[in-house]
Protein backbone atom coordinates (compact mmCIF):
# COMPACT_ATOMS: atom_id res chain seq x y z
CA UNK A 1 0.00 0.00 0.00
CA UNK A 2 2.78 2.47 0.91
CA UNK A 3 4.08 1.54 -2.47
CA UNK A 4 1.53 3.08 -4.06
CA UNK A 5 1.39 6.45 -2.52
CA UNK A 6 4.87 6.71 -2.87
CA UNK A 7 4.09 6.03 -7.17
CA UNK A 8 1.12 8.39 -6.86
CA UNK A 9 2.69 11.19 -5.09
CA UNK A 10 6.00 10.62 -7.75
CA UNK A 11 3.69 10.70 -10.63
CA UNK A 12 2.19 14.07 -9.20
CA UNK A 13 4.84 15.89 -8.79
CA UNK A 14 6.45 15.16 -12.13
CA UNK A 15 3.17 15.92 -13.90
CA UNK A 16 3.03 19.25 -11.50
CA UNK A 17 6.39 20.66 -11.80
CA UNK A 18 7.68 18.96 -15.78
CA UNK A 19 4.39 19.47 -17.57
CA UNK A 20 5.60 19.37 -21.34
CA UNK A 21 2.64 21.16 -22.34
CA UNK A 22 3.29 24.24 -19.72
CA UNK A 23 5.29 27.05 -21.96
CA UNK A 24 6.69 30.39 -20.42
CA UNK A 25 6.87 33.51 -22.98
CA UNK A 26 10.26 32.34 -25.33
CA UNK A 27 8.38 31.33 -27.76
CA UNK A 28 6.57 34.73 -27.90
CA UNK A 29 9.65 36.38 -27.31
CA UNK A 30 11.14 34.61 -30.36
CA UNK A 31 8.54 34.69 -32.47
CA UNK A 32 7.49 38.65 -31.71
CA UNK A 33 10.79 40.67 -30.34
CA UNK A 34 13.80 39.21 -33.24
CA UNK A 35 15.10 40.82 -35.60
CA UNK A 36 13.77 44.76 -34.80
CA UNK A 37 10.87 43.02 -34.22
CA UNK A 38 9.84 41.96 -37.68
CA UNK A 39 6.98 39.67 -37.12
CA UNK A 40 5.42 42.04 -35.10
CA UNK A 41 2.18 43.47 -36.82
CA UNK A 42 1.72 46.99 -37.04
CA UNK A 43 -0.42 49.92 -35.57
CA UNK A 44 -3.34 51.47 -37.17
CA UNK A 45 -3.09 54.51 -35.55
CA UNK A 46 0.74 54.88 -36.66
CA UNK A 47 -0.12 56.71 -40.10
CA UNK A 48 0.15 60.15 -42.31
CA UNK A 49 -1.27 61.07 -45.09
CA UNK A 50 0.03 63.55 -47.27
CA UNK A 51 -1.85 65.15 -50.51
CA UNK A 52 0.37 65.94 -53.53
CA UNK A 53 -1.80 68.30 -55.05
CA UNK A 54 -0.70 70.00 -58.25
CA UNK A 55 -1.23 73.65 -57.56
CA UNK A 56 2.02 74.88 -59.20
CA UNK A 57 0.88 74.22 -62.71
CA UNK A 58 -2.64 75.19 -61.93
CA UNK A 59 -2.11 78.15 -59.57
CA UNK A 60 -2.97 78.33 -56.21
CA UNK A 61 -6.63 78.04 -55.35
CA UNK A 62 -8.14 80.85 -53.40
CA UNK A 63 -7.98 80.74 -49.72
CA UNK A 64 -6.17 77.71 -50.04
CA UNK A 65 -2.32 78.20 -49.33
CA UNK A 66 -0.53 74.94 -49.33
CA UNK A 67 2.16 75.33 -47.67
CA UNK A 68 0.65 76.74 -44.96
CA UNK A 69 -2.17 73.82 -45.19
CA UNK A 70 -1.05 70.29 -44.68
CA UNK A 71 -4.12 68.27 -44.95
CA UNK A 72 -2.90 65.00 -43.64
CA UNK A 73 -3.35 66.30 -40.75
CA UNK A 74 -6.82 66.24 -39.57
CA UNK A 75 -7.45 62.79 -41.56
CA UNK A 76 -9.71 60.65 -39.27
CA UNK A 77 -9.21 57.03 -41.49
CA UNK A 78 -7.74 56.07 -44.22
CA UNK A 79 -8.10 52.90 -46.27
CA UNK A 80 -4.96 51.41 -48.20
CA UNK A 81 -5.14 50.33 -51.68
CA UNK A 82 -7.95 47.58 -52.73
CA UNK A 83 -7.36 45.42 -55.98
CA UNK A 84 -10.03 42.87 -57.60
CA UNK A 85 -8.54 40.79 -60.73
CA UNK A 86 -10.59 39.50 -63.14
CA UNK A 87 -10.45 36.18 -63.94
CA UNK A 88 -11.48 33.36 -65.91
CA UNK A 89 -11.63 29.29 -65.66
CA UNK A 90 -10.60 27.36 -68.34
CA UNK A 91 -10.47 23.35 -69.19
CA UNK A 92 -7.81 21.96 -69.74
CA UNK A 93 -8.20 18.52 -70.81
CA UNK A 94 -10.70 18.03 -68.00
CA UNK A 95 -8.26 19.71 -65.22
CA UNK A 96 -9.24 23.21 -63.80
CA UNK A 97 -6.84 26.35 -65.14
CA UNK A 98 -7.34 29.59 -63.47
CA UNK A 99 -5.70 32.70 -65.79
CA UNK A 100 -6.38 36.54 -64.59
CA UNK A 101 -6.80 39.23 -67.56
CA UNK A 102 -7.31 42.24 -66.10
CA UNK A 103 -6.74 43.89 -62.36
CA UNK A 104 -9.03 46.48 -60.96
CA UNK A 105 -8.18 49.14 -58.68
CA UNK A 106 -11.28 49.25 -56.43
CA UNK A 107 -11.93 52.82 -54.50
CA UNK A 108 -11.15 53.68 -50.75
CA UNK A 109 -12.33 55.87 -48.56
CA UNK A 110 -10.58 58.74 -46.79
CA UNK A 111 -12.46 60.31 -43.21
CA UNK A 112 -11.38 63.99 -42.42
CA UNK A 113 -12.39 65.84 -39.32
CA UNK A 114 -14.48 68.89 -39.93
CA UNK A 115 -11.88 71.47 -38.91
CA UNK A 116 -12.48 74.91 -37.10
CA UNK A 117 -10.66 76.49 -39.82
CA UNK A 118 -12.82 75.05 -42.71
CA UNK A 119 -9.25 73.96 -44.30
CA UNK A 120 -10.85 70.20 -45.78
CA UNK A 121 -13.93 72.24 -46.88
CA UNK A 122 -11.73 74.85 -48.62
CA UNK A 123 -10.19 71.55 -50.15
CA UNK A 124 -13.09 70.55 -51.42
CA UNK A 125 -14.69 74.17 -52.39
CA UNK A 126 -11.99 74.40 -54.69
CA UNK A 127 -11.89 70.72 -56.07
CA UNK A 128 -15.29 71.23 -56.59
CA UNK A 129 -15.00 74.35 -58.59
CA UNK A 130 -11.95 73.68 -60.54
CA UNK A 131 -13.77 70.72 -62.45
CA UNK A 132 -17.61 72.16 -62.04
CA UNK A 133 -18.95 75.43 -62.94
CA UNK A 134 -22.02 75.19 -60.89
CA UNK A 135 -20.49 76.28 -57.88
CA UNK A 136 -18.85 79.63 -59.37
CA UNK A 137 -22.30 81.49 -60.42
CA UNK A 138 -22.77 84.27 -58.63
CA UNK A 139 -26.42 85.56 -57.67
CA UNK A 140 -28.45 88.62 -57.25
CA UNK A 141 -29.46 87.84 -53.73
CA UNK A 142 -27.83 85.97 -51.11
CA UNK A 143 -23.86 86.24 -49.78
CA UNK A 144 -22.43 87.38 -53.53
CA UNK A 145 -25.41 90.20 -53.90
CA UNK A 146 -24.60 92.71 -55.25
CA UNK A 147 -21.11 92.01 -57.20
CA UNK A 148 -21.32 92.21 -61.29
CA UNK A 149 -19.53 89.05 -63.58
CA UNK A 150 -16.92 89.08 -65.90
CA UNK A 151 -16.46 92.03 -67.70
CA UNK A 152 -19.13 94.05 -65.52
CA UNK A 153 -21.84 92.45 -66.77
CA UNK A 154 -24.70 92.37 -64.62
CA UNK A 155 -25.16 89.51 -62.35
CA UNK A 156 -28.12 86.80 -63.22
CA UNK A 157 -30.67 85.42 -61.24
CA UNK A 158 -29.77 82.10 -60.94
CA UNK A 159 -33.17 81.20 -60.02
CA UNK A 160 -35.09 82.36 -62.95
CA UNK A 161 -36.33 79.85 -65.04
CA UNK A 162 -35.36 80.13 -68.63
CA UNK A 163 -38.12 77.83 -70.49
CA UNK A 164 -39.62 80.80 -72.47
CA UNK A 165 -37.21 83.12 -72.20
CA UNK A 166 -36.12 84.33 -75.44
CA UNK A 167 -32.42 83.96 -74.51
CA UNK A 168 -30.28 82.22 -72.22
CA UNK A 169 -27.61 84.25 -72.40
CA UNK A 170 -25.52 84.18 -69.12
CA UNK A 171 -27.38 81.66 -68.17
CA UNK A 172 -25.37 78.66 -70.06
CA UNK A 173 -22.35 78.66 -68.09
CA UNK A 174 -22.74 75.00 -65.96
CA UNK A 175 -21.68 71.48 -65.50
CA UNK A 176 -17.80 70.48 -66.56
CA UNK A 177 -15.17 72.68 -66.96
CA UNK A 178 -12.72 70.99 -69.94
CA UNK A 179 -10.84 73.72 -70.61
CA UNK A 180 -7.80 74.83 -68.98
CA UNK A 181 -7.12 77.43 -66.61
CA UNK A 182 -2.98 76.91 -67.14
CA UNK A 183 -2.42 79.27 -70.45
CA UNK A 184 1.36 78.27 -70.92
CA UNK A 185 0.40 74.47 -71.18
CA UNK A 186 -2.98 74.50 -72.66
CA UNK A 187 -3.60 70.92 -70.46
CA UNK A 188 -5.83 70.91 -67.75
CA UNK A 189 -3.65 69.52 -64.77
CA UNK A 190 -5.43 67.13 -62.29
CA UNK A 191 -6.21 68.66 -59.06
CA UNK A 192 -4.20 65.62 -57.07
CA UNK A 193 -1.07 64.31 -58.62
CA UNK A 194 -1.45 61.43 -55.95
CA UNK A 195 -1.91 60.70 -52.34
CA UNK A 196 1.01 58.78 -50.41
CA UNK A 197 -0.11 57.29 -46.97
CA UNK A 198 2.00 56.41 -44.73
CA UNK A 199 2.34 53.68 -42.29
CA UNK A 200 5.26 54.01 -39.49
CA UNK A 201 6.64 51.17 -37.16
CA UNK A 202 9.53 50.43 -35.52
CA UNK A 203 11.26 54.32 -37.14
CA UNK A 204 10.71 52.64 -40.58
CA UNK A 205 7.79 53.57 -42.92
CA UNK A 206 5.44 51.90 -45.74
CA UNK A 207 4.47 54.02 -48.54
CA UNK A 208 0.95 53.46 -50.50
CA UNK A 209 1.22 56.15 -53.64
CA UNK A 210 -1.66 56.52 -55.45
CA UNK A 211 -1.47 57.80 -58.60
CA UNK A 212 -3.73 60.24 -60.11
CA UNK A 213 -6.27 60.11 -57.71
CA UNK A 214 -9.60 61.56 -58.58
CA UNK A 215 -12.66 62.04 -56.16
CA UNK A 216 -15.75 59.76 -57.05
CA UNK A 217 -17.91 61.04 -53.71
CA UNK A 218 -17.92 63.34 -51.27
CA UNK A 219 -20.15 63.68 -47.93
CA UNK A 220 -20.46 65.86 -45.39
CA UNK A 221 -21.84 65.32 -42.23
CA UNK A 222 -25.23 65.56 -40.52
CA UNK A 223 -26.29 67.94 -37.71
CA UNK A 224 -27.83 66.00 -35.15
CA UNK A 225 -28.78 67.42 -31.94
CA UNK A 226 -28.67 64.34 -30.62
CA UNK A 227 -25.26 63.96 -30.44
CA UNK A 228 -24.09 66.20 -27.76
CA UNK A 229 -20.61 64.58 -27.78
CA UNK A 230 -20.19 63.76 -31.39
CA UNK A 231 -17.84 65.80 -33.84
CA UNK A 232 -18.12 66.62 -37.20
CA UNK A 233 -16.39 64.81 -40.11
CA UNK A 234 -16.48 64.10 -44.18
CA UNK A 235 -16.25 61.25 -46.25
CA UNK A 236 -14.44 61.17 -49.54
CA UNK A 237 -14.10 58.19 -51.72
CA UNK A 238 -10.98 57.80 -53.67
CA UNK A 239 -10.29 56.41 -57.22
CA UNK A 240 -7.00 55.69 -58.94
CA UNK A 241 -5.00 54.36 -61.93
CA UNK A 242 -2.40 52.91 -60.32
CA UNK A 243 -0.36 51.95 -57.03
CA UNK A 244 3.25 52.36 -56.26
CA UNK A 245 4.81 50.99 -53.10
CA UNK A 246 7.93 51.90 -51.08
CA UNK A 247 9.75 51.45 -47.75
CA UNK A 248 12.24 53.39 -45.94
CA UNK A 249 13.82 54.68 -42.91
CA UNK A 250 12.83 57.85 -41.04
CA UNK A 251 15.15 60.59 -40.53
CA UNK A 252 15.05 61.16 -36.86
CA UNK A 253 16.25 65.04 -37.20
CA UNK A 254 14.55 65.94 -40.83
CA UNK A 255 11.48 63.09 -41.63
CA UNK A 256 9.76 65.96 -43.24
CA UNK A 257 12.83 64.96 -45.90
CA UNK A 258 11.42 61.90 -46.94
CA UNK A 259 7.91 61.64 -45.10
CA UNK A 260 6.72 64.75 -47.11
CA UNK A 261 4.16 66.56 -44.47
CA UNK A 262 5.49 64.77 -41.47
CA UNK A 263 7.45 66.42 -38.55
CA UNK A 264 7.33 69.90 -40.03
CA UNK A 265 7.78 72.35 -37.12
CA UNK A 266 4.70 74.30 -37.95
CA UNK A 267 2.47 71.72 -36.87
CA UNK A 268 4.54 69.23 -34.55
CA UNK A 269 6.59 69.79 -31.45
CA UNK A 270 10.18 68.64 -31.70
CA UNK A 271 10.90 70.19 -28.49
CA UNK A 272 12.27 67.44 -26.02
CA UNK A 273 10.65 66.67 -22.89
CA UNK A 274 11.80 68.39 -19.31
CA UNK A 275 13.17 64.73 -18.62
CA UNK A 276 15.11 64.32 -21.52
CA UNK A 277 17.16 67.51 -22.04
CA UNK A 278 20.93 67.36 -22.13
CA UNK A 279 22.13 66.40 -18.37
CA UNK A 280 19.05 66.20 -17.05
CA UNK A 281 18.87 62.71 -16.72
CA UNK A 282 21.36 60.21 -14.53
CA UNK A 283 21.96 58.19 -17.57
CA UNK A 284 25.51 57.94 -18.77
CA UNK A 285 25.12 57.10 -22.15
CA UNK A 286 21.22 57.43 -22.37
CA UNK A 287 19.44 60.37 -24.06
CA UNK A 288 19.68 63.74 -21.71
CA UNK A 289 22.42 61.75 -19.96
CA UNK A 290 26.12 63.06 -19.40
CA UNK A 291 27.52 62.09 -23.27
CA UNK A 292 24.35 63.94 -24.31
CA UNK A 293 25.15 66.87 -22.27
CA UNK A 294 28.57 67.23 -23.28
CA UNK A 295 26.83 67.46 -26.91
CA UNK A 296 24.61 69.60 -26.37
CA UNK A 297 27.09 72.20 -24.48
CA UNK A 298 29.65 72.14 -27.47
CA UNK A 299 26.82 73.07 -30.26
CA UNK A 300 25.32 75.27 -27.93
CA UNK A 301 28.57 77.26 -27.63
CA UNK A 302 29.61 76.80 -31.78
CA UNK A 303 26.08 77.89 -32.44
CA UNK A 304 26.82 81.42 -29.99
CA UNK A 305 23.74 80.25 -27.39
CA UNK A 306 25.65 81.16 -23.99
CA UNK A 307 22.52 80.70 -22.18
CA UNK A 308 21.58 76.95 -23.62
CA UNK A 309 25.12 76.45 -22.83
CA UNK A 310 24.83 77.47 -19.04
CA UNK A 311 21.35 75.43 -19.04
CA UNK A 312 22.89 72.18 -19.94
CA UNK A 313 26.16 72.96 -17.62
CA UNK A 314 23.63 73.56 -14.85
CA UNK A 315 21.80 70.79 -15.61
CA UNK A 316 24.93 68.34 -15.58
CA UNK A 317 26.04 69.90 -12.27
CA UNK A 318 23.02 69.14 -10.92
CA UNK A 319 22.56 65.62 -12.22
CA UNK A 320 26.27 64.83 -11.24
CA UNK A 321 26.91 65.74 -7.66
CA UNK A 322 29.34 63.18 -7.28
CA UNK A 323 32.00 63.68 -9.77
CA UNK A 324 34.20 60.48 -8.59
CA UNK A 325 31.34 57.95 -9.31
CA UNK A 326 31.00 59.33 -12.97
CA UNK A 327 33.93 57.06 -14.04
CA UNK A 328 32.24 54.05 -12.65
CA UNK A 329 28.63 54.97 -13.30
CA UNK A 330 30.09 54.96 -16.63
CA UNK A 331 32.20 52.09 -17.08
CA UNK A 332 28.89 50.14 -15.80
CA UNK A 333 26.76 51.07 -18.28
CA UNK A 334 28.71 51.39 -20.91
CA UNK A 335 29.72 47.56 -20.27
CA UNK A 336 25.93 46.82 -19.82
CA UNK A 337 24.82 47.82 -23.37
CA UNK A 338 27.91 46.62 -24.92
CA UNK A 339 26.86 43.26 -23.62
CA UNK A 340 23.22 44.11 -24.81
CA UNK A 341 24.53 44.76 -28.11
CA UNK A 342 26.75 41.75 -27.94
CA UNK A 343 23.89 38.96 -27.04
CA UNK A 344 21.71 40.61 -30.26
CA UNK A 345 19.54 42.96 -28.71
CA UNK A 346 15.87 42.35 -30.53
CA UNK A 347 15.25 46.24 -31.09
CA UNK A 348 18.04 47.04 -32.96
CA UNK A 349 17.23 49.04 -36.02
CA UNK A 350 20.17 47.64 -38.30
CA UNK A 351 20.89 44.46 -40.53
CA UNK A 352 24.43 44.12 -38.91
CA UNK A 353 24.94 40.67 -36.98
CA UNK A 354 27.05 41.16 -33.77
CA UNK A 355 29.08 37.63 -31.82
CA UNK A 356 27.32 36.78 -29.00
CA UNK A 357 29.14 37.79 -25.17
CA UNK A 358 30.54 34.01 -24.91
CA UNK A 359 32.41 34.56 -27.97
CA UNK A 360 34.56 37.55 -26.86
CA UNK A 361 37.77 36.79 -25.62
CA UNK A 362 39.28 37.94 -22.20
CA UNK A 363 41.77 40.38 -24.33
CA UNK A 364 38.66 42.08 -26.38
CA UNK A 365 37.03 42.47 -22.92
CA UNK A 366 39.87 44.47 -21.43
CA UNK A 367 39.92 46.70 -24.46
CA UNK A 368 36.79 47.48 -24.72
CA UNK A 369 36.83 48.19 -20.54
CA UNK A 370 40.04 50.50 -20.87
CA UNK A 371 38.39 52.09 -24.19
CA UNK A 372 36.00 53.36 -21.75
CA UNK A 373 37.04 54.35 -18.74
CA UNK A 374 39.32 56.47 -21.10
CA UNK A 375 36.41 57.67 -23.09
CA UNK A 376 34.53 58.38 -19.48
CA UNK A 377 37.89 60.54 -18.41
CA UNK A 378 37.88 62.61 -21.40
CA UNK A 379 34.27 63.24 -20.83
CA UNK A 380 34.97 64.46 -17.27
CA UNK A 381 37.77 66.46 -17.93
CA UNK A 382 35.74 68.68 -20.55
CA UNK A 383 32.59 69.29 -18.75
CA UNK A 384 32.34 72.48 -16.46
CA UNK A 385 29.59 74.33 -14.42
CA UNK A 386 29.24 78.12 -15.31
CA UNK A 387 31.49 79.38 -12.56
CA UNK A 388 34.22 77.32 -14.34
CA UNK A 389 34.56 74.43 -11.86
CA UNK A 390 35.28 70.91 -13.15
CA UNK A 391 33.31 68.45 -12.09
């Protein structure tokens, strides 16, 4: 009998503590983190849209500056690209063959915010206009009364009905407009030249480019009083001829250089937070951390800035109130994220392959720790407080 507990209470704890089928987060980890985290999907709320509009052949619609206008920025959703192939079965001898003849570049659907500054109906006022006459008659009565048409002529009713009028005269200026309003090219430009959204992750981007983009509907919203908390928004559904994809990097300092629109200093704050300026922080190697310090206070003295200079020496002083644990502090770190580089950190943003730590030798390791503590000293040795005392 006591054999048997002893073979139950064996069994239990191997099944307890050795379950094969009991998994902590490696796999995950592997699967998820690896390589700058490439099988990690991506955000939807990570986008920008920019509108490449094609005012410089066209001249610049009225009340609508765009450069001062970017109107990626108040877009609510946007779809990416949709394709549909068309495609027929065939028999051959008795076996199935599926062959596509045509592709089909099916429309999305773009969702601005109605903005306090009427920018996205400006947009569309003069998208509107450019290719349809209706909305350029002017009227006897209402907000254009009392202005005269081209020429001086007098301004018609545009509610008079013409049916038995002798004439309609002034009256026959509506629908389409085919001609062109550029007089060096004689072509009518299109309004968009294409609309590039872009999807960010890990400080790399997608690009969607649609080409020649034309507007097949547009909505506005509804006034509801209902809807105490709701917001106003329109709808605009896209088509296109064609789709062009790219991929990139971001430029930390100037994205606006390659994501057109994005990071432009009229709209987005590139100031750095409290907690991150140069020498705030008690990070050695970190952002706002003594080697960014020391940065910062040599371009803020080439670029003239005294008092940025002083800032970031005070700041340092501050931070560093014990100047003979500096060299330590940063021979510790500074060994810590070698060896994070070393073992292949996941969230590296490179295509470089590093040896792991057990691969280094005892030599490398003492040149790397001298390399250092010499780099650490020189750091030391150039960074002073404004009343001139080294730290």
């Amino acid at each position: 009998m006591a054999g048997f507990f002893q073979e139950f209470a064996k069994d239990l704890t191997t099944g307890f503590f050795t379950n094969d089928y009991l998994r902590d987060y490696t796999h995950a980890s592997k699967t998820f983190t690896t390589n700058a985290y490439a099988n990690a999907p991506k955000y939807k709320f990570l986008y920008h849209v920019y509108f490449d509009t094609n005012f410089t052949q066209m001249g610049s619609p009225p009340g609508l500056d765009p450069k001062a206008h970017n109107f990626g920025l108040v877009v609510k959703s946007a779809q990416l690209p949709k394709y549909t192939f068309d495609t027929a079965i065939l028999n051959q001898y008795n076996r199935k063959r599926i062959v596509q003849t045509k592709i089909k570049y099916d429309p999305i659907q773009i969702t601005f915010h109605d903005d306090n500054s009427n920018m996205i109906t400006n947009l569309w006022s003069n998208y509107y206009t450019y290719y349809y006459k209706d909305g350029l008659q002017t009227d006897i009565i209402g907000p254009n009364a009392g202005s005269q048409g081209e020429g001086g002529a007098s301004v018609p009713d545009i509610n008079q009905r013409t049916q038995y009028a002798p004439t309609i005269s002034g009256y026959d200026d509506w629908g389409y407009i085919g001609e062109s309003k550029n007089v060096l090219t004689g072509i009518k430009a299109p309004f968009f030249r294409a609309i590039n959204i872009y999807g960010f992750n890990q400080h790399n981007f997608t690009l969607y480019r649609l080409i020649n983009p034309m507007i097949s509907s547009f909505s506005h919203d509804t006034y509801d009083y209902k809807e105490t908390g709701g917001v106003m928004e329109h709808q605009m559904t896209i088509e296109y001829e064609t789709v062009q994809y790219y991929a990139g990097a971001i430029d930390g300092k100037t994205p606006s250089a390659i994501v057109t629109g994005f990071g432009d200093a009229s709209n987005y704050d590139n100031t750095l937070s409290p907690i991150s300026q140069p020498g705030g922080n008690s990070s050695i190697l970190g952002q706002g951390g003594l080697v960014d310090g020391v940065g910062g206070f040599v371009d803020a003295l080439s670029s003239g800035n005294v008092l940025g200079a002083v800032k970031i020496a005070g700041n340092l002083q501050n931070t560093f109130k014990n100047p003979a644990g500096v060299l330590n502090a940063a021979k510790a770190e500074a060994l810590g994220a070698a060896t994070s580089w070393l073992v292949n950190t996941p969230n590296r943003n490179n295509q470089f392959n590093f040896p792991t730590a057990s691969s280094i030798t005892a030599s490398a390791t003492n040149t790397i720790n001298q390399g250092i503590v010499n780099a650490a000293q020189t750091i030391a040795n150039k960074v002073t407080n404004p009343s001139g005392v080294q730290l």
